[in-house]
PDB file of N, CA and C in Angstrom:
ATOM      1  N   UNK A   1      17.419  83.551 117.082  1.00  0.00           N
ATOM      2  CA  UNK A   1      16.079  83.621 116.547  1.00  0.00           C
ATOM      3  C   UNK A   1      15.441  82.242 116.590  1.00  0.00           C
ATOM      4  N   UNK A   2      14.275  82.095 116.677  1.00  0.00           N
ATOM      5  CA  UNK A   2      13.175  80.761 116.603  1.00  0.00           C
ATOM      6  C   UNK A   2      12.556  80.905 115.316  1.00  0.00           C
ATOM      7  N   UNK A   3      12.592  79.841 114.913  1.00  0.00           N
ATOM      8  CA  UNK A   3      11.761  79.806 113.278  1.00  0.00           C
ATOM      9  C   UNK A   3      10.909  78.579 113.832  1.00  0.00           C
ATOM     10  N   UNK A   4       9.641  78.800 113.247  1.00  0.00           N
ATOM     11  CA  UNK A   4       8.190  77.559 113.196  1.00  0.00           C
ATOM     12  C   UNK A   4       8.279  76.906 112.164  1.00  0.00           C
ATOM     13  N   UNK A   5       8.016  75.520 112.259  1.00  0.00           N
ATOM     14  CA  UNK A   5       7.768  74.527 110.660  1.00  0.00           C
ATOM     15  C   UNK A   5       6.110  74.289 110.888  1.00  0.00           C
ATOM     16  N   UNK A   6       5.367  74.950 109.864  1.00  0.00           N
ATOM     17  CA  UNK A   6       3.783  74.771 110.017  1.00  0.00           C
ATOM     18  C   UNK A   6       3.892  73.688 109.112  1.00  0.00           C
ATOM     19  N   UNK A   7       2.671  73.109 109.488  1.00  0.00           N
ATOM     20  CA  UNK A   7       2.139  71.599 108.281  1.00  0.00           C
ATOM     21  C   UNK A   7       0.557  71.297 108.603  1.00  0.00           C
ATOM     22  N   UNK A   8      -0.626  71.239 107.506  1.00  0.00           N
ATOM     23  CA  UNK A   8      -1.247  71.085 107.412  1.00  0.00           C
ATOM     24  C   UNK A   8      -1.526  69.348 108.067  1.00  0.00           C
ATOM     25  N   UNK A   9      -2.466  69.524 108.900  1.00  0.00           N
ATOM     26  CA  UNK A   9      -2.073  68.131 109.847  1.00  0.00           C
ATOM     27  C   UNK A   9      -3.416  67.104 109.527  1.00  0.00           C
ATOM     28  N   UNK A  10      -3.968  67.615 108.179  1.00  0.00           N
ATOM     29  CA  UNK A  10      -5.282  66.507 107.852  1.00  0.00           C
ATOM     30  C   UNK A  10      -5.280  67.554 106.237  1.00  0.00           C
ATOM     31  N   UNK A  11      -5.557  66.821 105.325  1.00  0.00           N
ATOM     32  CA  UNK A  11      -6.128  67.509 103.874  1.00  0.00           C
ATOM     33  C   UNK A  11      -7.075  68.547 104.329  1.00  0.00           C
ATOM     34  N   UNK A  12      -8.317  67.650 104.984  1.00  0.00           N
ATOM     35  CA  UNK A  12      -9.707  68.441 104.999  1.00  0.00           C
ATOM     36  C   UNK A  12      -9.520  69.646 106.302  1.00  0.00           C
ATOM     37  N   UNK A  13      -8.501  69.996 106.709  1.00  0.00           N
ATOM     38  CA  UNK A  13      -8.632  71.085 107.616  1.00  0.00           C
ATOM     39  C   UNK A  13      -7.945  72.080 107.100  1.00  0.00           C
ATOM     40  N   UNK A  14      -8.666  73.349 106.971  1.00  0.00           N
ATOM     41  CA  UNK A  14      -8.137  74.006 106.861  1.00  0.00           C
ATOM     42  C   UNK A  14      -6.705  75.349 107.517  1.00  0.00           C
ATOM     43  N   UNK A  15      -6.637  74.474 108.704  1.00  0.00           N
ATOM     44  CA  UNK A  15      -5.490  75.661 109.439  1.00  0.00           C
ATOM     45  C   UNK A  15      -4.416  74.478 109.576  1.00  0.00           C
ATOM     46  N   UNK A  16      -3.109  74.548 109.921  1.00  0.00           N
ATOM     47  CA  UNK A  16      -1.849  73.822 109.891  1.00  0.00           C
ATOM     48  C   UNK A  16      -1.563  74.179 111.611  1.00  0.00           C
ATOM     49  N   UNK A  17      -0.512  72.899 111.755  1.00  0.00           N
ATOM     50  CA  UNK A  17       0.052  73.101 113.168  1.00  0.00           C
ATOM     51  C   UNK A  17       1.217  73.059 112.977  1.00  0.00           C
ATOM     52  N   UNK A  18       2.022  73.237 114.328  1.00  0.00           N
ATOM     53  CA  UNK A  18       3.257  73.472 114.377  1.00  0.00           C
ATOM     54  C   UNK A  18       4.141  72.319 114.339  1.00  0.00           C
ATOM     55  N   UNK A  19       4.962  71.653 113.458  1.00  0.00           N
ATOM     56  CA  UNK A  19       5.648  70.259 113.479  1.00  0.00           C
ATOM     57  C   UNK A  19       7.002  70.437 113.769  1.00  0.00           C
ATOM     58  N   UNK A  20       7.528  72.028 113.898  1.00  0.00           N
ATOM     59  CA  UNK A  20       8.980  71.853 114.093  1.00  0.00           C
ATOM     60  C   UNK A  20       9.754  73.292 114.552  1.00  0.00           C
ATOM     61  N   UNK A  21      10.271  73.142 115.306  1.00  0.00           N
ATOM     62  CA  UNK A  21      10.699  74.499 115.283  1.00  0.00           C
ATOM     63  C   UNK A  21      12.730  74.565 115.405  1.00  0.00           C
ATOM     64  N   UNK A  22      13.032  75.585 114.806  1.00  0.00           N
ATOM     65  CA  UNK A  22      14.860  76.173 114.418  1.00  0.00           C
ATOM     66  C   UNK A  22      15.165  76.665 115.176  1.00  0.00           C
ATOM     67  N   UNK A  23      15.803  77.153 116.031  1.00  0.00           N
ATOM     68  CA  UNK A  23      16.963  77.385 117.274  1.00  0.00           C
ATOM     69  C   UNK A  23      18.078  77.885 116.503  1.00  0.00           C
ATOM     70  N   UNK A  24      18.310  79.265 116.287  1.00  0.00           N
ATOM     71  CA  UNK A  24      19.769  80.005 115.904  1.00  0.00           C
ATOM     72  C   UNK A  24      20.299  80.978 117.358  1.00  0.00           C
ATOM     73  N   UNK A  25      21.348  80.671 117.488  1.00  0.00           N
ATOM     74  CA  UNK A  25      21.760  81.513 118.644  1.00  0.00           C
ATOM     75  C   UNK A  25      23.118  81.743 118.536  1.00  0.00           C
ATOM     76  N   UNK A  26      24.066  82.544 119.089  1.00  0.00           N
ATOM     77  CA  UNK A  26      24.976  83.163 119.188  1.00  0.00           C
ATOM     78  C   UNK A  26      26.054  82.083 119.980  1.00  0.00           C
ATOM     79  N   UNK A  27      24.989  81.585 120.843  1.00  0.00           N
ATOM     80  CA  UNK A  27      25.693  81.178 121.770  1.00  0.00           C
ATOM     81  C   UNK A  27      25.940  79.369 121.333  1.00  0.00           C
ATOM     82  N   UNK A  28      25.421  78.867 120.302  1.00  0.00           N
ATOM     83  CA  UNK A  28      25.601  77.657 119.981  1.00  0.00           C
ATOM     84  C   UNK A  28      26.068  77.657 118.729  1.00  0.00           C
ATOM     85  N   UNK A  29      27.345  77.251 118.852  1.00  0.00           N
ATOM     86  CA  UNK A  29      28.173  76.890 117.469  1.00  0.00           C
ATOM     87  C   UNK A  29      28.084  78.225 116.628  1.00  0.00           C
ATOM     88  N   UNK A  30      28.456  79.533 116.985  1.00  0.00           N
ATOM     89  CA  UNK A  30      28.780  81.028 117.047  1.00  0.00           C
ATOM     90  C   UNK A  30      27.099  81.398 116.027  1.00  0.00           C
ATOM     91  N   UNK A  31      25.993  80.510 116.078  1.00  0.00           N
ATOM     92  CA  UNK A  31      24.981  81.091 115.307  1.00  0.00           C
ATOM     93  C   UNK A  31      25.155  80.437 114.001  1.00  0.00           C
ATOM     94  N   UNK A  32      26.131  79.380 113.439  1.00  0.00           N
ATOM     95  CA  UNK A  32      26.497  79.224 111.995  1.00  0.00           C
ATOM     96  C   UNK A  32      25.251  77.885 111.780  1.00  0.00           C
ATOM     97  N   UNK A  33      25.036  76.888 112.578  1.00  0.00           N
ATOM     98  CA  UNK A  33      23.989  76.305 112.910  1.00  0.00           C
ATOM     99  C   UNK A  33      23.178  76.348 114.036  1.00  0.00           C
ATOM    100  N   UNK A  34      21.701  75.831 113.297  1.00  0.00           N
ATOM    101  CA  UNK A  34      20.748  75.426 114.266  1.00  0.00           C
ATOM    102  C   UNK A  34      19.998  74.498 114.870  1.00  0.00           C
ATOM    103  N   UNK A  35      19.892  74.615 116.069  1.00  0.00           N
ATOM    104  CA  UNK A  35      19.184  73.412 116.865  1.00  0.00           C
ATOM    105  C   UNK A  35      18.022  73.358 116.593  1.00  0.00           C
ATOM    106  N   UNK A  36      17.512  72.060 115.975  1.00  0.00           N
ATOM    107  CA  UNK A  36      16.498  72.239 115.645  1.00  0.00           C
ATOM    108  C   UNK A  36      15.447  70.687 115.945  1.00  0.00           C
ATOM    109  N   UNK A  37      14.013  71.093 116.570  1.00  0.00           N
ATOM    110  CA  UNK A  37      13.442  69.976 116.835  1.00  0.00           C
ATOM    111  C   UNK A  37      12.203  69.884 116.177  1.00  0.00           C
ATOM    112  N   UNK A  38      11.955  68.177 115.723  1.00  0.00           N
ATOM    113  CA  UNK A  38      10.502  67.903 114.833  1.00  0.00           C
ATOM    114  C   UNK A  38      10.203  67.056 115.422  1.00  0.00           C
ATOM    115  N   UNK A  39       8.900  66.675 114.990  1.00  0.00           N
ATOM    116  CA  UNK A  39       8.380  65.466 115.104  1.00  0.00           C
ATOM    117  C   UNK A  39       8.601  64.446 114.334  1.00  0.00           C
ATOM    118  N   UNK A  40       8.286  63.154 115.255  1.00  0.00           N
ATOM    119  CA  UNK A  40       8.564  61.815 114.628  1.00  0.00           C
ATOM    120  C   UNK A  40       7.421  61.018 114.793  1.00  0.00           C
ATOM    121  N   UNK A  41       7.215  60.739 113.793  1.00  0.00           N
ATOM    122  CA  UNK A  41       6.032  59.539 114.098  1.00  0.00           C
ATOM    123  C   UNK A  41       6.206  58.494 114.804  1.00  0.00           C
ATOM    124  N   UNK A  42       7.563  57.751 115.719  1.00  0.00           N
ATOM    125  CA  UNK A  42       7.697  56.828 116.280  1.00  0.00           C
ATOM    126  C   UNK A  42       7.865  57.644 117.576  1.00  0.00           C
ATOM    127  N   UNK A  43       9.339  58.443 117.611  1.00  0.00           N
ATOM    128  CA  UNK A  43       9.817  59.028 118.430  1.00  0.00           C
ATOM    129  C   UNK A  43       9.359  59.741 119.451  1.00  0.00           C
ATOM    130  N   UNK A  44       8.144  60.482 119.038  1.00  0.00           N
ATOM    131  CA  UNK A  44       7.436  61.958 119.431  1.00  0.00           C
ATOM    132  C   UNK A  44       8.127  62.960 119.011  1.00  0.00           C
ATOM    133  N   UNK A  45       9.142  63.544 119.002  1.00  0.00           N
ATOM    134  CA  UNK A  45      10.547  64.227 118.875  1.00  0.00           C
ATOM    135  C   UNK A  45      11.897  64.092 118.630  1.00  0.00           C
ATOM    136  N   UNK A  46      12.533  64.398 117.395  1.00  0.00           N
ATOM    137  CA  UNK A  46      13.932  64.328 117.479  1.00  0.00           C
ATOM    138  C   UNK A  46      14.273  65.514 117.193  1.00  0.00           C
ATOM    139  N   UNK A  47      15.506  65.560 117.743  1.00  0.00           N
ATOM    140  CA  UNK A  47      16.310  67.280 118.092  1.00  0.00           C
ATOM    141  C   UNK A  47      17.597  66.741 117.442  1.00  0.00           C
ATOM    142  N   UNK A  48      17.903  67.866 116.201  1.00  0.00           N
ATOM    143  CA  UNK A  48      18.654  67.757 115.419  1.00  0.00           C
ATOM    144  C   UNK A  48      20.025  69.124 115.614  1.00  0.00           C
ATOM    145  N   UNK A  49      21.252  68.777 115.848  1.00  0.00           N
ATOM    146  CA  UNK A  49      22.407  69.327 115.766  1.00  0.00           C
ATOM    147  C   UNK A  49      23.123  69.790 114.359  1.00  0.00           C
ATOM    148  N   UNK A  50      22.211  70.656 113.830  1.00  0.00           N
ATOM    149  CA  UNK A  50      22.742  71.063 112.525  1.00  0.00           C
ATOM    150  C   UNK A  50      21.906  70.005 111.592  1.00  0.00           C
ATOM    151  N   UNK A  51      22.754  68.913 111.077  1.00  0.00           N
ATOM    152  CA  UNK A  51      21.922  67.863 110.361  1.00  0.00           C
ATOM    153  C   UNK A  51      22.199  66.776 110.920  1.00  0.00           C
ATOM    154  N   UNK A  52      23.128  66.308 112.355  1.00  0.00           N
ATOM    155  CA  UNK A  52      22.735  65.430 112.547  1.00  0.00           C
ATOM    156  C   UNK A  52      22.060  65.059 113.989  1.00  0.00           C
ATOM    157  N   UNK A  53      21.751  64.043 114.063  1.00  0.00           N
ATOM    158  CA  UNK A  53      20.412  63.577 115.105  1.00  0.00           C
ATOM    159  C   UNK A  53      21.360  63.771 116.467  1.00  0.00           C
ATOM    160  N   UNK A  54      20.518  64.980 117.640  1.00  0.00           N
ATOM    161  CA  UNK A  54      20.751  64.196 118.631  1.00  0.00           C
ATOM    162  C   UNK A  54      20.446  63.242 119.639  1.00  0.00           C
ATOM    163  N   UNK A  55      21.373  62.274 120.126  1.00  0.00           N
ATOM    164  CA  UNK A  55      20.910  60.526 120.465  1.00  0.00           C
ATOM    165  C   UNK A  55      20.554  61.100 122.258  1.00  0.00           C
ATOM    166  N   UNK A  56      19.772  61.063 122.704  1.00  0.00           N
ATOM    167  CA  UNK A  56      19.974  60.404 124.217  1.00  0.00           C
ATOM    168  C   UNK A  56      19.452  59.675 124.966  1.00  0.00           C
ATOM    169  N   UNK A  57      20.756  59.797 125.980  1.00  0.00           N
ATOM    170  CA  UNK A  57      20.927  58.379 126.703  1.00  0.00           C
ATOM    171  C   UNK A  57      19.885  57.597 127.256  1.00  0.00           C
ATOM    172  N   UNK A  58      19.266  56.200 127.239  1.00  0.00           N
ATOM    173  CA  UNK A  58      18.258  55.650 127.525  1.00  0.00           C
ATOM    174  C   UNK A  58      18.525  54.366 128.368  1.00  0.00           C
ATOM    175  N   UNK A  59      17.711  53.240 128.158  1.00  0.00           N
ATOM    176  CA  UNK A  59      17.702  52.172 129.035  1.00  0.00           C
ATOM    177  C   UNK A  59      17.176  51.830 129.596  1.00  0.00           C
ATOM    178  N   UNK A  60      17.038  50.476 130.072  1.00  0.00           N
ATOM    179  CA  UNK A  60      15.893  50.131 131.284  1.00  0.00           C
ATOM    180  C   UNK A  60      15.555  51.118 132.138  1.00  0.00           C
ATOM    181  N   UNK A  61      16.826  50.990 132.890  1.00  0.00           N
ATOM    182  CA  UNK A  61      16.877  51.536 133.903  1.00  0.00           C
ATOM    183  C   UNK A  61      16.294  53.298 134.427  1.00  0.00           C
ATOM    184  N   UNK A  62      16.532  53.609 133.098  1.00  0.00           N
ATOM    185  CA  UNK A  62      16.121  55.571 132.971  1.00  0.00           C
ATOM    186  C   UNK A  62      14.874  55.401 132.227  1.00  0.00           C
ATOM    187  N   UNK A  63      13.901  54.324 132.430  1.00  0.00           N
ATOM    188  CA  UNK A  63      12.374  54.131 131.979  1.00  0.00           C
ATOM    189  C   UNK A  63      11.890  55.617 132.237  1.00  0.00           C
ATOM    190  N   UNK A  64      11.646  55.974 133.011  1.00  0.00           N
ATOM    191  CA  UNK A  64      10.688  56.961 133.290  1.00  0.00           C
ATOM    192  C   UNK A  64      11.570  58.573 134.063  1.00  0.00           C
ATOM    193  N   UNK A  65      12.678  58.301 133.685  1.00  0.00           N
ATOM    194  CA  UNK A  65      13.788  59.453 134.277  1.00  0.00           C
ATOM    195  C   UNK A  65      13.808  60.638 132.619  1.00  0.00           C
ATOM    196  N   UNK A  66      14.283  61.855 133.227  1.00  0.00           N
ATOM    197  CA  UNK A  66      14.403  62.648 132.281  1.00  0.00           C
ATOM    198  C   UNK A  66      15.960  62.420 131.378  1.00  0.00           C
ATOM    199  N   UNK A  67      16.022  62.476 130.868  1.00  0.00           N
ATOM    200  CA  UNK A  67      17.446  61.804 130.327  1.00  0.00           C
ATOM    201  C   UNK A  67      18.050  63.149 129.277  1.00  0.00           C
ATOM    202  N   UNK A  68      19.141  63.358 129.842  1.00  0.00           N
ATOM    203  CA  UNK A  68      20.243  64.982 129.861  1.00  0.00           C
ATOM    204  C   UNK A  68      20.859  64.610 128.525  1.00  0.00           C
ATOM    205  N   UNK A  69      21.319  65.771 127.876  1.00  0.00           N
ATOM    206  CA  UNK A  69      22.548  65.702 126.784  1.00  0.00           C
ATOM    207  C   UNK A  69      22.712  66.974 126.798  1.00  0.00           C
ATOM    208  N   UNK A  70      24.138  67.019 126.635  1.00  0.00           N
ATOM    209  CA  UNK A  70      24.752  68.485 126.717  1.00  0.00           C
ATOM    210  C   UNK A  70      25.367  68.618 125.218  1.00  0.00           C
ATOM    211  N   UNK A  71      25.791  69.308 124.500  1.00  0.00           N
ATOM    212  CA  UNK A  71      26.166  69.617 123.273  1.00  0.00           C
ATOM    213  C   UNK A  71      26.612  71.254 122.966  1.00  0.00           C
ATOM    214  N   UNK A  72      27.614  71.203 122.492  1.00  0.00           N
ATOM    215  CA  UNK A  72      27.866  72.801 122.429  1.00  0.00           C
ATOM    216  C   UNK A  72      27.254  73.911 123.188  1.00  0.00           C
ATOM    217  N   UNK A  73      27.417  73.558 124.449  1.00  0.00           N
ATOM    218  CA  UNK A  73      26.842  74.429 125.167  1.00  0.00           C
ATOM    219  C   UNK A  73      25.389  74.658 125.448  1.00  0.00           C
ATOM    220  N   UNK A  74      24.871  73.644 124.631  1.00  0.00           N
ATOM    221  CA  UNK A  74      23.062  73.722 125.097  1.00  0.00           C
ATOM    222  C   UNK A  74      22.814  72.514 125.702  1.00  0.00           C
ATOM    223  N   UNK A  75      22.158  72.798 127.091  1.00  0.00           N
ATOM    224  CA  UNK A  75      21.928  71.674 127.916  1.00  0.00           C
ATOM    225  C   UNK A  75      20.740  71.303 127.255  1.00  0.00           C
ATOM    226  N   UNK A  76      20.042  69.753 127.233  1.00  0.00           N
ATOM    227  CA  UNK A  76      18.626  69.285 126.706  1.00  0.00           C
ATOM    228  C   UNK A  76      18.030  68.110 127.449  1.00  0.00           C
ATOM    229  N   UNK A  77      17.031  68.203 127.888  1.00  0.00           N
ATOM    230  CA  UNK A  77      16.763  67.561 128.762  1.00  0.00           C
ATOM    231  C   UNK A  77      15.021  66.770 128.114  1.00  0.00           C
ATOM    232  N   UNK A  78      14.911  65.071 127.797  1.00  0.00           N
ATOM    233  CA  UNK A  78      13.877  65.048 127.304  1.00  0.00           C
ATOM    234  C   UNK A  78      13.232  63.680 128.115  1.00  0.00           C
ATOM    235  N   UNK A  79      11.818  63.880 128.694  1.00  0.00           N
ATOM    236  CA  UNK A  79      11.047  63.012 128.974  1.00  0.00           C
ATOM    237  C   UNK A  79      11.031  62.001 127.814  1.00  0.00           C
ATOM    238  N   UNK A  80      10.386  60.697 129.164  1.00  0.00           N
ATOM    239  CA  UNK A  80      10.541  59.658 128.400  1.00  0.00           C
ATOM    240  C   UNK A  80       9.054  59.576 127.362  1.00  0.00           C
ATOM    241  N   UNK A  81       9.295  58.772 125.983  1.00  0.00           N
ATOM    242  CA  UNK A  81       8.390  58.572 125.383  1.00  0.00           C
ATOM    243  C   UNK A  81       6.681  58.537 125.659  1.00  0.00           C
ATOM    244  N   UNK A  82       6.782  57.699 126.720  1.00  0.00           N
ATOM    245  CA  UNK A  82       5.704  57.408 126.967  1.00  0.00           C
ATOM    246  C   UNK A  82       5.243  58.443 127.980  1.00  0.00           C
ATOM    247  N   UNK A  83       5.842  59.290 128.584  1.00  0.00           N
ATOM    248  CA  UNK A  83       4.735  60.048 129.595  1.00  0.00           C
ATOM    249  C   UNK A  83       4.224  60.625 128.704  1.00  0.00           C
ATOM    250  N   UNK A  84       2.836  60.979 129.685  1.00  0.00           N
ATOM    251  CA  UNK A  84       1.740  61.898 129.227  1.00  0.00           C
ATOM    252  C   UNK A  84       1.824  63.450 129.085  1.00  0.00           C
ATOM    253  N   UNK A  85       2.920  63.944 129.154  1.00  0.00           N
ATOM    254  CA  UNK A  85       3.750  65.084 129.486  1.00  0.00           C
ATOM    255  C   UNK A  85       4.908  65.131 129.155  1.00  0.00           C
ATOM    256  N   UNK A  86       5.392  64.598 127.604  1.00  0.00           N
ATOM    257  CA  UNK A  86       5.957  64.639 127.137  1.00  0.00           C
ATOM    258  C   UNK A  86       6.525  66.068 126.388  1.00  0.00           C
ATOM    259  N   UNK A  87       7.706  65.955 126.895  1.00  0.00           N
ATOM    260  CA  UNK A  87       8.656  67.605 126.505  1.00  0.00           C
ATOM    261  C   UNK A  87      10.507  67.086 126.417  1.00  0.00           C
ATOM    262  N   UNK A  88      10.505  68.057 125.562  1.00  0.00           N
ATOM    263  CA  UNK A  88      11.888  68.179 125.444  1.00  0.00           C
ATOM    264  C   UNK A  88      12.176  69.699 126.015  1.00  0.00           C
ATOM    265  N   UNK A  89      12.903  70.093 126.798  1.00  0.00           N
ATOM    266  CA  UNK A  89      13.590  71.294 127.244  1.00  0.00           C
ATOM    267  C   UNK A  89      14.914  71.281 126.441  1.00  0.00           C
ATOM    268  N   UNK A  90      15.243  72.742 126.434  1.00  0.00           N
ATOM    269  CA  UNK A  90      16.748  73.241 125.727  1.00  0.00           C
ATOM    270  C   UNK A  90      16.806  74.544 126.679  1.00  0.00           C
ATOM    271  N   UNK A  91      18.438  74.691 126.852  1.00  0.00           N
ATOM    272  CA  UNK A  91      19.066  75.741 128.070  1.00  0.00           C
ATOM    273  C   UNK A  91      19.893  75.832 127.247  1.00  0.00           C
ATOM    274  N   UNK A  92      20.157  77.515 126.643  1.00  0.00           N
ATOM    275  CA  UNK A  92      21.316  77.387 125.637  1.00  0.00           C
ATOM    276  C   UNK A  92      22.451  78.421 126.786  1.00  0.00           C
ATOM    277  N   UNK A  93      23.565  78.629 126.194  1.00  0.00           N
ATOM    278  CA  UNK A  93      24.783  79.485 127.033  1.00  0.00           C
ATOM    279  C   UNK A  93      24.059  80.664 127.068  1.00  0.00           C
ATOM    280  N   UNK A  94      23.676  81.498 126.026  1.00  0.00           N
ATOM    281  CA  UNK A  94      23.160  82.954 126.153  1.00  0.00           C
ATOM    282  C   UNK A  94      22.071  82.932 127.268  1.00  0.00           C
ATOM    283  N   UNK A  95      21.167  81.812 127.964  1.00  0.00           N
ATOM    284  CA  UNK A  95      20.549  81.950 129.162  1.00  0.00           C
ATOM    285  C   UNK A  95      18.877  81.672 128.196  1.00  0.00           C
ATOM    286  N   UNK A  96      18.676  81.583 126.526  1.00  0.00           N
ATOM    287  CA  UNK A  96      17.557  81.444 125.982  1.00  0.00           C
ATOM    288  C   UNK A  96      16.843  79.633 126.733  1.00  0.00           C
ATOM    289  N   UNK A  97      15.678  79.657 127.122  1.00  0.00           N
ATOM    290  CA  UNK A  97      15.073  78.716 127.511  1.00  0.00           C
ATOM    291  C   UNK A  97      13.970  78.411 126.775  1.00  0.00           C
ATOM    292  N   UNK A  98      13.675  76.937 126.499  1.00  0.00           N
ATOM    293  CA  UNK A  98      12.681  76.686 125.588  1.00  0.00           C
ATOM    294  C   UNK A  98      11.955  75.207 125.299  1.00  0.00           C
ATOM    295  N   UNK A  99      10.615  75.003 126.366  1.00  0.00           N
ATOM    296  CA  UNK A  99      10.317  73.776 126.478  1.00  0.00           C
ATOM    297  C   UNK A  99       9.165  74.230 125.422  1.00  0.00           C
ATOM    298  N   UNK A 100       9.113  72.674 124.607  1.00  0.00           N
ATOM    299  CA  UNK A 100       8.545  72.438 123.663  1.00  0.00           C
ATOM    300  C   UNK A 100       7.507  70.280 123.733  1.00  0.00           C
ATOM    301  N   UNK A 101       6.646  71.245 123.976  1.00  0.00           N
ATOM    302  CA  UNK A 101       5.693  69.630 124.100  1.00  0.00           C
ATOM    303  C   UNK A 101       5.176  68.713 122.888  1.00  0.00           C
ATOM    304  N   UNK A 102       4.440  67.920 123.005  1.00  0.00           N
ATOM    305  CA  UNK A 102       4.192  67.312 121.991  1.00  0.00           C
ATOM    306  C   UNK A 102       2.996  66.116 122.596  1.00  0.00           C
ATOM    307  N   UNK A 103       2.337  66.323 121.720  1.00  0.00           N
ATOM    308  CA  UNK A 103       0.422  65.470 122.347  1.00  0.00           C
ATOM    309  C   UNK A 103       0.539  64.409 122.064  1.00  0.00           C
ATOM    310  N   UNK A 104       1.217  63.625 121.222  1.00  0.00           N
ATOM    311  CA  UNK A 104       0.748  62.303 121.015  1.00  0.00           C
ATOM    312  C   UNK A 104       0.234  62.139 119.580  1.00  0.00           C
ATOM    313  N   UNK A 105      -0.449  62.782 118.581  1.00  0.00           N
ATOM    314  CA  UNK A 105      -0.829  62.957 117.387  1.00  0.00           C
ATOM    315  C   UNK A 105       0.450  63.676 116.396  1.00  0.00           C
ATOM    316  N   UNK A 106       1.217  63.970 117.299  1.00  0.00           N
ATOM    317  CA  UNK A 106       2.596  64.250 115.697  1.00  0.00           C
ATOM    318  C   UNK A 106       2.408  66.190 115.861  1.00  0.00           C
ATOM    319  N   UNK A 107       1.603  66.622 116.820  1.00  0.00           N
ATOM    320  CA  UNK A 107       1.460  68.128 116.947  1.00  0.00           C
ATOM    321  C   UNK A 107       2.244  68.652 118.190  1.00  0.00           C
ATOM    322  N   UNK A 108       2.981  69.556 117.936  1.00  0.00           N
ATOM    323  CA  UNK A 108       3.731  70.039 118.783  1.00  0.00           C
ATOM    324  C   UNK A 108       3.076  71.533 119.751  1.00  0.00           C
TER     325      UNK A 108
END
């Protein structure tokens, strides 16, 4: 299942956006946790493994490369900070696919 984290993204507006969304699946860690990704005000995105953070790999050198992490069976694949087309992808074992963008303002 996918769960949404809504958040009111100014006092004076009245509708909320999407800041986060939960990842439960069968196929990652038998469904007992979820993958789950938010926003960061520095980051653009961090993708969380139950409760803790997952890190990936960076460096000079992978400036502008998509940079992979595999984890219990869900492949994740996340552009670098700065493109303008900033996404994190997730490929879980059950075959669920799920790119998730993010603008630059903390809205997903």
């Amino acid at each position: 299942s996918v769960h949404y984290r809504f958040m009111k993204l100014d006092d004076s507006h009245n509708g909320t956006v999407t800041v986060g969304v939960a990842i439960e699946d069968p196929s990652f860690k038998k469904g007992k946790e979820a993958l789950a990704i938010v926003t960061h005000p520095t980051r653009r995105l961090d993708v969380y493994d139950g409760s803790n953070i997952v890190r990936f790999p960076g460096g000079k050198k992978r400036k502008n490369k998509l940079r992979k992490k595999v984890i219990f069976g869900a492949s994740m694949w996340m552009t670098s900070k700065n493109s303008p087309n900033f996404n994190v992808r997730v490929r879980l074992a059950s075959g669920l696919m799920i790119r998730i963008r993010e603008n630059g303002f903390g809205v997903m």
